[in-house]
C-alpha atoms as a PDB file:
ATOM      1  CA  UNK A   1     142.498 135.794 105.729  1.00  0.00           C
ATOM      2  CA  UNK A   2     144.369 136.042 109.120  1.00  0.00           C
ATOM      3  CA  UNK A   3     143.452 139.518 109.244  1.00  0.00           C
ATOM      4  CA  UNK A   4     139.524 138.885 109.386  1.00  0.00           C
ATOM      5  CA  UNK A   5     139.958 136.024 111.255  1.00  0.00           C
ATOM      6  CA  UNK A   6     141.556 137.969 113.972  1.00  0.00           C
ATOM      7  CA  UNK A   7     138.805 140.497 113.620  1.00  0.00           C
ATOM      8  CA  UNK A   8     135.648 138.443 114.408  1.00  0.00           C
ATOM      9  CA  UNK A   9     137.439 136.960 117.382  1.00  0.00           C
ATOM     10  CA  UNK A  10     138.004 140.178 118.461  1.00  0.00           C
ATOM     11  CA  UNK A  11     134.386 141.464 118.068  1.00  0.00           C
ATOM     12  CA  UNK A  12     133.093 138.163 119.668  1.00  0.00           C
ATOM     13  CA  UNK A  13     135.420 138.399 122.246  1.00  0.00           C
ATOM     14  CA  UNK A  14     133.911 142.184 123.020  1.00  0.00           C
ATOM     15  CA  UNK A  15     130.649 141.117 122.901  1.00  0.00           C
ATOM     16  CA  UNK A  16     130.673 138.480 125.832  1.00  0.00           C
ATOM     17  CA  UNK A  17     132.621 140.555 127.690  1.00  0.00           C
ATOM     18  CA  UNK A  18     130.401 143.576 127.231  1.00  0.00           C
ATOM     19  CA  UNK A  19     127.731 140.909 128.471  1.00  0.00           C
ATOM     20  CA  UNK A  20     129.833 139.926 130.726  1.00  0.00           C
ATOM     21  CA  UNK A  21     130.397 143.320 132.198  1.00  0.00           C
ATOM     22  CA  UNK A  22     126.695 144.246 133.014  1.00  0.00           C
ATOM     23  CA  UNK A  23     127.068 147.131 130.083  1.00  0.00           C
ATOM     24  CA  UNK A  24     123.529 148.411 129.090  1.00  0.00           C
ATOM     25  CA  UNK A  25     122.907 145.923 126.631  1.00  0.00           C
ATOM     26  CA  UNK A  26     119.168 145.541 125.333  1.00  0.00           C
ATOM     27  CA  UNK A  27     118.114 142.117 125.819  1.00  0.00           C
ATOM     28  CA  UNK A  28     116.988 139.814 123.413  1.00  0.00           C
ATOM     29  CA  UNK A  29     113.599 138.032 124.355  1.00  0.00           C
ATOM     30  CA  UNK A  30     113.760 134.346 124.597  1.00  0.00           C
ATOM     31  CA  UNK A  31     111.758 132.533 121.724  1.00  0.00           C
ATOM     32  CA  UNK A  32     109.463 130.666 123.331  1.00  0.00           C
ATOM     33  CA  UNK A  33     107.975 127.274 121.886  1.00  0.00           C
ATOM     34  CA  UNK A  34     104.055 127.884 121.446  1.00  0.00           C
ATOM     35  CA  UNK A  35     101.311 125.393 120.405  1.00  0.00           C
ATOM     36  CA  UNK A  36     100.463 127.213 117.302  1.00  0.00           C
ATOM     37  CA  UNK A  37     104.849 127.444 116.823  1.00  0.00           C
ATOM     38  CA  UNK A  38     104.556 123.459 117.290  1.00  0.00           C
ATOM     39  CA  UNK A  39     102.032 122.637 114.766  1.00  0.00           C
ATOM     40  CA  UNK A  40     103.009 124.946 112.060  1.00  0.00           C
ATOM     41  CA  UNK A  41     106.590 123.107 112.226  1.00  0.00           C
ATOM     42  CA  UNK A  42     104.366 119.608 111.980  1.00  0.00           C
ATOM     43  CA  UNK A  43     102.608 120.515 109.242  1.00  0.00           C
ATOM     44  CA  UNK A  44     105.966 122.009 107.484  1.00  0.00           C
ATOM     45  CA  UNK A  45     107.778 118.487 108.148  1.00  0.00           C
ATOM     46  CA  UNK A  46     104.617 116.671 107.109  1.00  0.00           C
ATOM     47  CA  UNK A  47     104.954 118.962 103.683  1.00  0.00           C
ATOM     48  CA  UNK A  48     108.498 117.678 103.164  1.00  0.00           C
ATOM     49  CA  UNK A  49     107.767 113.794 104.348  1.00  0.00           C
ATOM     50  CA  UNK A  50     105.035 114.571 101.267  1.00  0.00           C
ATOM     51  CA  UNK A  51     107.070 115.407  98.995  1.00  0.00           C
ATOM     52  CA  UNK A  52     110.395 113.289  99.408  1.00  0.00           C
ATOM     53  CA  UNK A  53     107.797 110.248  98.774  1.00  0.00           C
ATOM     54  CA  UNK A  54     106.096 111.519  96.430  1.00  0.00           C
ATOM     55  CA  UNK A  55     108.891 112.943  93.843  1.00  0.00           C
ATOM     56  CA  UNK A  56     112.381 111.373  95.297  1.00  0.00           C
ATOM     57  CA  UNK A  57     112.127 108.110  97.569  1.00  0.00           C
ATOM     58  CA  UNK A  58     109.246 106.038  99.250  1.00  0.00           C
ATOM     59  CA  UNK A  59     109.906 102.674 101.239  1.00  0.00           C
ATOM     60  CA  UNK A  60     108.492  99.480 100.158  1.00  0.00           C
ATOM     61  CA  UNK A  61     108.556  96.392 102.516  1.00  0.00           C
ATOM     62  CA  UNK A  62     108.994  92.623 100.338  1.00  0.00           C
ATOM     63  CA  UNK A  63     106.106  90.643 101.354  1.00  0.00           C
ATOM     64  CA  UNK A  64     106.509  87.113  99.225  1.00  0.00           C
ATOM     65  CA  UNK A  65     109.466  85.257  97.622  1.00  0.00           C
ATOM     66  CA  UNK A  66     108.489  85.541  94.086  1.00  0.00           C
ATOM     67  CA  UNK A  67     111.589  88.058  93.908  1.00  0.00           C
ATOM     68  CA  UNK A  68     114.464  85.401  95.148  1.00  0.00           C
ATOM     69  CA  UNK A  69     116.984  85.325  95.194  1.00  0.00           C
ATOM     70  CA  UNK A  70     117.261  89.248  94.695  1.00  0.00           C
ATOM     71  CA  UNK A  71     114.928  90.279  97.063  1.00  0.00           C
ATOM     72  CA  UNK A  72     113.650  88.266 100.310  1.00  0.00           C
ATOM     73  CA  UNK A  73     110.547  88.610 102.362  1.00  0.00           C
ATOM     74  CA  UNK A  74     111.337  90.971 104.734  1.00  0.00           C
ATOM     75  CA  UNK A  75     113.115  93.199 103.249  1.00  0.00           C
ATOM     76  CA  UNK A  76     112.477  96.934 103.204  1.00  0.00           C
ATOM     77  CA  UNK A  77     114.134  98.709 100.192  1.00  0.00           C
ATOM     78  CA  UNK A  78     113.964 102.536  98.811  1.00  0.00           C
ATOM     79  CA  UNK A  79     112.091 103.009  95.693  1.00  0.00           C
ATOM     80  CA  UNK A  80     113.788 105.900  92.868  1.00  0.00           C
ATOM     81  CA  UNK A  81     110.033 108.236  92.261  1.00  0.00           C
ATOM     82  CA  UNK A  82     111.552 109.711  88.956  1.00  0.00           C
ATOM     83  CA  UNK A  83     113.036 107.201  86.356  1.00  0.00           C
ATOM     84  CA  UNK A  84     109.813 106.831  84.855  1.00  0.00           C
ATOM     85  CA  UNK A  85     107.899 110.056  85.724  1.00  0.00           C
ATOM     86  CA  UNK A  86     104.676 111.006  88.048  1.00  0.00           C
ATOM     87  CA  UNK A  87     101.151 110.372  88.477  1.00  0.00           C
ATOM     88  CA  UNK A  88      98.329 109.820  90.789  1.00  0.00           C
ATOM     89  CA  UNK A  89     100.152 106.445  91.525  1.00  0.00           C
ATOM     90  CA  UNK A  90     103.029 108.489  92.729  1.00  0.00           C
ATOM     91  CA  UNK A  91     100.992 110.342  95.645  1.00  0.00           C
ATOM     92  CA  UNK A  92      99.578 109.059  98.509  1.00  0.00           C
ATOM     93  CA  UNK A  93      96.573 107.092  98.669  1.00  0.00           C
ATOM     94  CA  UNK A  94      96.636 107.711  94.753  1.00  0.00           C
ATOM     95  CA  UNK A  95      95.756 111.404  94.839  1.00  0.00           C
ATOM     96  CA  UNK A  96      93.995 112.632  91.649  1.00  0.00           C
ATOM     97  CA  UNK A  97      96.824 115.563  91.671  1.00  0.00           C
ATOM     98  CA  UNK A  98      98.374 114.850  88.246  1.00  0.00           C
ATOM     99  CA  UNK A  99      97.063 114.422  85.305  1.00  0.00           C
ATOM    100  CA  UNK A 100      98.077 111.614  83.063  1.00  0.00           C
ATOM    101  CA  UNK A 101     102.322 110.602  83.558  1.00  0.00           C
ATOM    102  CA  UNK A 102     103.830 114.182  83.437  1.00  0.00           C
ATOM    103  CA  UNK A 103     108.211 113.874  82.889  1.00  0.00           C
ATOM    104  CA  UNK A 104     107.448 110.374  81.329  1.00  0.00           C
ATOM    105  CA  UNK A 105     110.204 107.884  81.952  1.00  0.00           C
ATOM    106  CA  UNK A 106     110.392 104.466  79.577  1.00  0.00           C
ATOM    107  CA  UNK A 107     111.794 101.315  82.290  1.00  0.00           C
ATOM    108  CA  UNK A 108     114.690  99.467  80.714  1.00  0.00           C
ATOM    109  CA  UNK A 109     114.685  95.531  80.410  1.00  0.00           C
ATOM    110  CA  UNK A 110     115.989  94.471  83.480  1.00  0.00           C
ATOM    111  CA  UNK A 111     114.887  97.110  85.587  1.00  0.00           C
ATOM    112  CA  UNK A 112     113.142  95.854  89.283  1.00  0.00           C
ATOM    113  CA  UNK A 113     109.988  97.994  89.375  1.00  0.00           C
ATOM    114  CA  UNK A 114     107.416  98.812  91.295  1.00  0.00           C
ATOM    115  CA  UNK A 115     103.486  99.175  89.780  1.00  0.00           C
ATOM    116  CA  UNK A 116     100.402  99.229  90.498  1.00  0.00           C
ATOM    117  CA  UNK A 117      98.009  96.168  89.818  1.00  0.00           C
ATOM    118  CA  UNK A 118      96.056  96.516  87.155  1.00  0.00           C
ATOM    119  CA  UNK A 119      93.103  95.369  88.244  1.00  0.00           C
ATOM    120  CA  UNK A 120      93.213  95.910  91.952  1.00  0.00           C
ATOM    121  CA  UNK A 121      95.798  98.599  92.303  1.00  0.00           C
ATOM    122  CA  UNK A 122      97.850  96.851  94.961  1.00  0.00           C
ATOM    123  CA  UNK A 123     101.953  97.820  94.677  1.00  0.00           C
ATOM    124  CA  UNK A 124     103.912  94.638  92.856  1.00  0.00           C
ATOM    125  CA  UNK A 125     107.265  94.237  92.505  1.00  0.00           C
ATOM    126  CA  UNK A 126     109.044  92.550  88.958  1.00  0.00           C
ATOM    127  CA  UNK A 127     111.396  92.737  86.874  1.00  0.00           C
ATOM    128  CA  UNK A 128     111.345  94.037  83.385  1.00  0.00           C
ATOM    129  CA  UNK A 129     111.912  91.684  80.481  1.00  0.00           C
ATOM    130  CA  UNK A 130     110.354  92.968  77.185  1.00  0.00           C
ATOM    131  CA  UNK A 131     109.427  96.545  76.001  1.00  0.00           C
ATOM    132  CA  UNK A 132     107.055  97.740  73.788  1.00  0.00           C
ATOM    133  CA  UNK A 133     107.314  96.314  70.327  1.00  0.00           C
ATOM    134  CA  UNK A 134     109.203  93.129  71.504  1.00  0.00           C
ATOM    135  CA  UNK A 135     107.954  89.469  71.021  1.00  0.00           C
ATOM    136  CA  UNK A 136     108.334  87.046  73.774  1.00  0.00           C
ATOM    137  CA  UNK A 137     107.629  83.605  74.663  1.00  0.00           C
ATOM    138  CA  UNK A 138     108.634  81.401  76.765  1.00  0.00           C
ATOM    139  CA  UNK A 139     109.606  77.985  75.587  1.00  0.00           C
ATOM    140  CA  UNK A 140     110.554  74.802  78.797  1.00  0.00           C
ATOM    141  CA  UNK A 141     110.981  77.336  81.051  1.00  0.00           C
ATOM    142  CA  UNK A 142     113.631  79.415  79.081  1.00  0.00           C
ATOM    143  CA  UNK A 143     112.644  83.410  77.806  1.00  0.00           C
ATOM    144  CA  UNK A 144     112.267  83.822  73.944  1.00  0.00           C
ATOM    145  CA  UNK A 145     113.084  87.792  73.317  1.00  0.00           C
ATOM    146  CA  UNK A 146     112.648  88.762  69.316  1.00  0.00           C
ATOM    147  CA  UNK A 147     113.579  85.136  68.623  1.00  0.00           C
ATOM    148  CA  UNK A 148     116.597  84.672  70.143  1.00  0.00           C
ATOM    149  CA  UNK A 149     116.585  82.260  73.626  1.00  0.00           C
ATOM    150  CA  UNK A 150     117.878  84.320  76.635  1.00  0.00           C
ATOM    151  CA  UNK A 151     120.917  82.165  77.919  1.00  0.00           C
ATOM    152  CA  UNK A 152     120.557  80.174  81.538  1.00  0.00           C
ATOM    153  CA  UNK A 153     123.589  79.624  82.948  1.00  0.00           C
ATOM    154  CA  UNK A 154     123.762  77.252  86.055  1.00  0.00           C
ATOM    155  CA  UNK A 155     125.206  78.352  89.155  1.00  0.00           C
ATOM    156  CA  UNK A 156     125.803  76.702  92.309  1.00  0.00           C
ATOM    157  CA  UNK A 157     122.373  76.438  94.265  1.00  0.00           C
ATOM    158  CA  UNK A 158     121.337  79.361  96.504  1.00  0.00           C
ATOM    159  CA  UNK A 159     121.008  78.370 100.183  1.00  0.00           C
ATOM    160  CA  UNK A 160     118.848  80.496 102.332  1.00  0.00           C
ATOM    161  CA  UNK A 161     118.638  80.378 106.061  1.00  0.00           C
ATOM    162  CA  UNK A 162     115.141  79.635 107.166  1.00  0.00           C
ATOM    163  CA  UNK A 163     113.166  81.813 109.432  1.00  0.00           C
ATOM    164  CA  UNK A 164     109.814  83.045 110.245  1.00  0.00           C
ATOM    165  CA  UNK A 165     109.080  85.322 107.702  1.00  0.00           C
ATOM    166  CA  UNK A 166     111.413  82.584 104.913  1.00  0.00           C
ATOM    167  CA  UNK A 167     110.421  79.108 104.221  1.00  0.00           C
ATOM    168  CA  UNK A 168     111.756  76.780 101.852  1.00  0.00           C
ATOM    169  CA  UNK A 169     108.867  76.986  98.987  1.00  0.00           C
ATOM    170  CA  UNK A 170     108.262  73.890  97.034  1.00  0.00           C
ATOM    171  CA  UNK A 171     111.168  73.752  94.821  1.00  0.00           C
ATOM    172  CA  UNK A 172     113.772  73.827  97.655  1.00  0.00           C
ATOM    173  CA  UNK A 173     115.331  70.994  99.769  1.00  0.00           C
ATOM    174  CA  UNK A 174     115.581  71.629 103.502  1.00  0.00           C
ATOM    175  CA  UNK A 175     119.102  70.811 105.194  1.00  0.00           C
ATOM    176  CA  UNK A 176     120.301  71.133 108.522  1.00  0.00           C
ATOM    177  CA  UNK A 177     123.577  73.099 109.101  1.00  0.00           C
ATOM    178  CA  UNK A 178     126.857  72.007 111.152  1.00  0.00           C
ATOM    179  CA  UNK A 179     125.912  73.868 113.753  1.00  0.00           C
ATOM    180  CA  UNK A 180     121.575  73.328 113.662  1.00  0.00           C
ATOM    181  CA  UNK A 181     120.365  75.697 111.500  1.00  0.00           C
ATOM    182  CA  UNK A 182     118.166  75.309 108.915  1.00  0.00           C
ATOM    183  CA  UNK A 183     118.597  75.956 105.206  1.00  0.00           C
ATOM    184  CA  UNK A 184     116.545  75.942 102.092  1.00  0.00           C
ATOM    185  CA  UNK A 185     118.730  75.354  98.819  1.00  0.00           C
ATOM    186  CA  UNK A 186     117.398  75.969  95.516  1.00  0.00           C
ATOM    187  CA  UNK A 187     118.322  75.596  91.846  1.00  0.00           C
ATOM    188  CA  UNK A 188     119.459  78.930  90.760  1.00  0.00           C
ATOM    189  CA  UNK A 189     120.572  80.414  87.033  1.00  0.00           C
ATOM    190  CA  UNK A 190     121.720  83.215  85.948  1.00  0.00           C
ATOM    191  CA  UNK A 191     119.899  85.047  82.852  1.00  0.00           C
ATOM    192  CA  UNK A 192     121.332  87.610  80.258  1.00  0.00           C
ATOM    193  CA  UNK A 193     119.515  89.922  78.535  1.00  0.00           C
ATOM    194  CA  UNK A 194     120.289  91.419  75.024  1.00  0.00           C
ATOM    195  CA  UNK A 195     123.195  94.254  75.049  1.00  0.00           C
ATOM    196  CA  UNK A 196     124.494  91.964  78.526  1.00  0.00           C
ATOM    197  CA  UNK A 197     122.636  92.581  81.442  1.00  0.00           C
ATOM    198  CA  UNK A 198     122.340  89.717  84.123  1.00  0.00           C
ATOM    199  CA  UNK A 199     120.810  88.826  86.901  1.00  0.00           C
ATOM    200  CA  UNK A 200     120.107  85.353  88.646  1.00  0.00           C
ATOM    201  CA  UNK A 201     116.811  83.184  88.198  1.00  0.00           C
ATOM    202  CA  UNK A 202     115.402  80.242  90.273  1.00  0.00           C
ATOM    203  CA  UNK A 203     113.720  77.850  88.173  1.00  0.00           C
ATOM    204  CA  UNK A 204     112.749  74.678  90.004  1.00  0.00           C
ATOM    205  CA  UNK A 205     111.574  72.457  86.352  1.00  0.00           C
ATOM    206  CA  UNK A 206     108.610  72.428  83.934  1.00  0.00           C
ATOM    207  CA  UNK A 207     105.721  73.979  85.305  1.00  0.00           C
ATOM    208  CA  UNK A 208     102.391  76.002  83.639  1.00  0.00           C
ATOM    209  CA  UNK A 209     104.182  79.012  83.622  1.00  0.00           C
ATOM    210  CA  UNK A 210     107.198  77.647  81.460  1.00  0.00           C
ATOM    211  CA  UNK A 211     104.923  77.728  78.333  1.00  0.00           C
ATOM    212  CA  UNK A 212     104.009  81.189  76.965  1.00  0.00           C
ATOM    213  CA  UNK A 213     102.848  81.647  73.457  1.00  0.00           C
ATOM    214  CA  UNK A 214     104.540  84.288  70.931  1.00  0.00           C
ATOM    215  CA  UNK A 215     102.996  87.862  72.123  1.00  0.00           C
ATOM    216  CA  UNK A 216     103.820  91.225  70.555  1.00  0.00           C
ATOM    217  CA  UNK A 217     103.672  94.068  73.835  1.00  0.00           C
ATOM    218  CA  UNK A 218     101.626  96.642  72.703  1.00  0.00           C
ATOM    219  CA  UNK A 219     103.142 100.415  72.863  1.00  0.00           C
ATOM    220  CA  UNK A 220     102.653 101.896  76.382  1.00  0.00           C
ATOM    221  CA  UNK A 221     103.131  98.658  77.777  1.00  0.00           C
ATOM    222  CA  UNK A 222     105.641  95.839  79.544  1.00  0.00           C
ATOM    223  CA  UNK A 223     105.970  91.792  79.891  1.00  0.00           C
ATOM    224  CA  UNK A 224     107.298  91.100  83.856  1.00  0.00           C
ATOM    225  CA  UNK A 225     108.693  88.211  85.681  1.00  0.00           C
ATOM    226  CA  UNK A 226     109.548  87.542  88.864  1.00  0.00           C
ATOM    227  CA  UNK A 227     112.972  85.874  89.587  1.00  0.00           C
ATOM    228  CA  UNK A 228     111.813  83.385  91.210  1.00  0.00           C
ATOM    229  CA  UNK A 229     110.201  82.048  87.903  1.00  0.00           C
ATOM    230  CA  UNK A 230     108.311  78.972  89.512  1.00  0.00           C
ATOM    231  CA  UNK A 231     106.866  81.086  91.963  1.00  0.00           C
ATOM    232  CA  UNK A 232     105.898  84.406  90.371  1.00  0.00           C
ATOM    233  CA  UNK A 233     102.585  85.243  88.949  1.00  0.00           C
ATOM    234  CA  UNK A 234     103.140  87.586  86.528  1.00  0.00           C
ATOM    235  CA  UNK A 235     102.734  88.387  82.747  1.00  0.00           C
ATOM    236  CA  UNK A 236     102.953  84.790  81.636  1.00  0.00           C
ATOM    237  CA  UNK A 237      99.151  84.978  83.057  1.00  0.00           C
ATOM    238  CA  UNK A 238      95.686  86.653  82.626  1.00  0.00           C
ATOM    239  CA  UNK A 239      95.771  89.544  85.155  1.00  0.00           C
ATOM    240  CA  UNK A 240      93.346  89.035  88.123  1.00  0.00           C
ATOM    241  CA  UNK A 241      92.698  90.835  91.550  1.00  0.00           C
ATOM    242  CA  UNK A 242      94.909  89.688  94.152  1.00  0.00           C
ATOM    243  CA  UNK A 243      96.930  87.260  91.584  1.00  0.00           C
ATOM    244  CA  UNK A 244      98.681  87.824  88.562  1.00  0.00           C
ATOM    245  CA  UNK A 245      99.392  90.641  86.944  1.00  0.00           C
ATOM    246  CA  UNK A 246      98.801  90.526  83.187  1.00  0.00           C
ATOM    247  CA  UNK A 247     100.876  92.751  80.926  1.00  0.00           C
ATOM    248  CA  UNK A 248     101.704  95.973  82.588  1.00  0.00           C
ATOM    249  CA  UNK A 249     100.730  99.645  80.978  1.00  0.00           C
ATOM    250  CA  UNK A 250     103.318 102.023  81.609  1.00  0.00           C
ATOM    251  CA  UNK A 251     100.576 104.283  83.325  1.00  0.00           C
ATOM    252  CA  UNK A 252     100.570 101.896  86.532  1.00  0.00           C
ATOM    253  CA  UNK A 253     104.496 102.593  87.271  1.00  0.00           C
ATOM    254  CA  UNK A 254     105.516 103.735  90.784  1.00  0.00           C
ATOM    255  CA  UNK A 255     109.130 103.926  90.747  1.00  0.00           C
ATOM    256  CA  UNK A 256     112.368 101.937  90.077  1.00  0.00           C
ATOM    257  CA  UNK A 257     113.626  99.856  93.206  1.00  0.00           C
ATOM    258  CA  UNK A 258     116.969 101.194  94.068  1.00  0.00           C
ATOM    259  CA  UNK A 259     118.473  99.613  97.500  1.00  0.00           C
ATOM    260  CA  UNK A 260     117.669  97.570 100.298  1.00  0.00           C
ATOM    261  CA  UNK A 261     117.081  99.790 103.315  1.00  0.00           C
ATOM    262  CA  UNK A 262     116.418  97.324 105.806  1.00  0.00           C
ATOM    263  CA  UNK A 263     116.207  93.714 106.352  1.00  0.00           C
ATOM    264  CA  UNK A 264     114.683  90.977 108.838  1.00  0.00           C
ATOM    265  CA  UNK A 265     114.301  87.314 109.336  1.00  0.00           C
ATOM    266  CA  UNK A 266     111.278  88.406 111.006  1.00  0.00           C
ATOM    267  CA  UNK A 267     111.563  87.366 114.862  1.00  0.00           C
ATOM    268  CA  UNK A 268     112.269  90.427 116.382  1.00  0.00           C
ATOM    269  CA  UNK A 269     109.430  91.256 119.282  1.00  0.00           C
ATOM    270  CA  UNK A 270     108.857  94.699 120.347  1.00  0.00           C
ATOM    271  CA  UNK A 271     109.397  94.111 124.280  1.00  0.00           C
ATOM    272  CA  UNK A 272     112.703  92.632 123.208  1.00  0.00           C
ATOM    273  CA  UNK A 273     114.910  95.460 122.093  1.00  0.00           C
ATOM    274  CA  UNK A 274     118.606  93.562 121.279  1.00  0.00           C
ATOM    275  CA  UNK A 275     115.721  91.040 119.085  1.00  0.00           C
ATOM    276  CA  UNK A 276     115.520  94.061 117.133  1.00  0.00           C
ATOM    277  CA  UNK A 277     119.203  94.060 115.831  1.00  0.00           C
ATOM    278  CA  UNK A 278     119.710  90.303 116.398  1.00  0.00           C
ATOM    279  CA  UNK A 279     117.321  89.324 113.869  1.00  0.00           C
ATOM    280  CA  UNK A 280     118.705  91.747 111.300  1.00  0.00           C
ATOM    281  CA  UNK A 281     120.444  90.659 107.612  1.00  0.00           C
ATOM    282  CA  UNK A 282     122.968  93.248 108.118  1.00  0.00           C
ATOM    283  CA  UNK A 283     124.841  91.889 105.273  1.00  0.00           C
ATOM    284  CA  UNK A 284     121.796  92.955 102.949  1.00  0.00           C
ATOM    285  CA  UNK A 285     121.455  96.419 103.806  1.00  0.00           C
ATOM    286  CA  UNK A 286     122.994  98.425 101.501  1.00  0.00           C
ATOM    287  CA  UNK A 287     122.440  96.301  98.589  1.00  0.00           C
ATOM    288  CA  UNK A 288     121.975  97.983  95.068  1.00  0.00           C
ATOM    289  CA  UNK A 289     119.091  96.840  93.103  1.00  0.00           C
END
């Protein structure tokens, strides 16, 4: 190994000095950067952009708090393309590409995805609670899964700092901190789903929503809720453009959300550059979903 090593610095070390030495040495022409050079490299990182949303990761920005206390408005978090396979809804602008859901994935209770609505094919974010073939209810607020009640146990209450883009919805209190700041603290649970996966619930008392009669989901298809169960329309209700969401076919997935990119309290103003990393949750990026 010493031995070659020695060897290329030896031939490199000719070369320059062959350069060096003004030996007759053809020249090698400069590349030079052309128009038509430019664009064909735009179009080849366009390609890529393409594809790395379409078939590995594509950013989503949290635009409500029907998702707390696991996701807040204003967060920007990385979508997984493959768990559950590809289709139109995986291109952009819904591209008529694929047909049907090619490499079909099946979500798992508990997973946070990202569909399509079915009605007006806006991009929704829930989280899975039954699969196909499961009966569900809901009963004062508290998930019925193939008869069995999904346990709520109480935690201590989530307080969130208020900002522009986070109020304190109508189930919160609003309290003032030691040192001015506003929080919003709600009720929070935490809910387990059969074989022992968890993951924490606001629930703010009996509401409309807390009452869903004994449904059977259909093959192809999936009951969602958002976490923030008193402030979620979802698949407790009739789906309808720009509002809930009905029961979800499989056909209208997007993707699995993965981690939390980015995140901001929303104040930042573009003439202000430090605003841009003062009003950052830095504490949230990086979060697994």
């Amino acid at each position: 190994m010493d031995g070659k090593a020695h060897t290329q610095e030896s031939a490199s070390s000719s070369s320059l000095r062959s350069i060096g030495d003004g030996a007759n040495t053809p020249a090698i022409p400069e590349k030079k950067e052309t128009p038509k050079s430019f664009s064909i490299f735009l179009v080849q990182l366009l390609i890529a952009v393409l594809i790395f949303r379409s078939f590995v990761f594509a950013p989503f920005s949290i635009p409500s708090e029907s998702m707390l206390p696991r996701l807040m408005n204003g967060d920007l978090l990385l979508a997984a393309k493959w768990p559950y396979g590809f289709s139109k809804h995986s291109l952009p602008f819904g591209a008529p590409l694929i047909p049907g859901r090619v490499l079909a994935g099946e979500p798992e209770r508990g997973d946070v995805v990202i569909f399509k609505h079915p009605v007006d094919g806006v991009d929704y974010i829930k989280r899975v609670v039954a699969l196909p073939g499961d009966r569900v209810a809901v009963e004062g607020g508290q998930v019925i899964l193939n008869g069995e009640v999904l346990p709520l146990e109480p935690l201590s209450d989530l307080a969130i700092p208020m900002s522009p883009n986070t109020g304190c919805g109508w189930g919160g209190t609003e309290e003032q901190t030691a040192s001015g700041g506003l929080i919003c603290r709600y009720t929070q649970y935490r809910e387990t789903l059969p074989g022992g996966r968890e993951f924490d619930v606001l629930d703010f008392g009996l509401t409309p929503g807390d009452s869903f009669s004994p449904t059977t989901i259909p093959e192809g298809h999936m009951f969602v809720m958002g976490d923030n169960r008193d402030n979620s329309r979802d698949s407790r209700f009739t789906a309808r453009s720009g509002d809930a969401v009905g029961i979800v076919p499989h056909d209208l997935l997007v993707g699995e959300a993965s981690i939390i990119l980015w995140s901001s309290e929303g104040s930042a103003v573009w003439y202000n550059p430090i605003s841009w990393f003062s009003t950052v949750r830095w504490g949230r990026i990086g979060t697994l979903l």
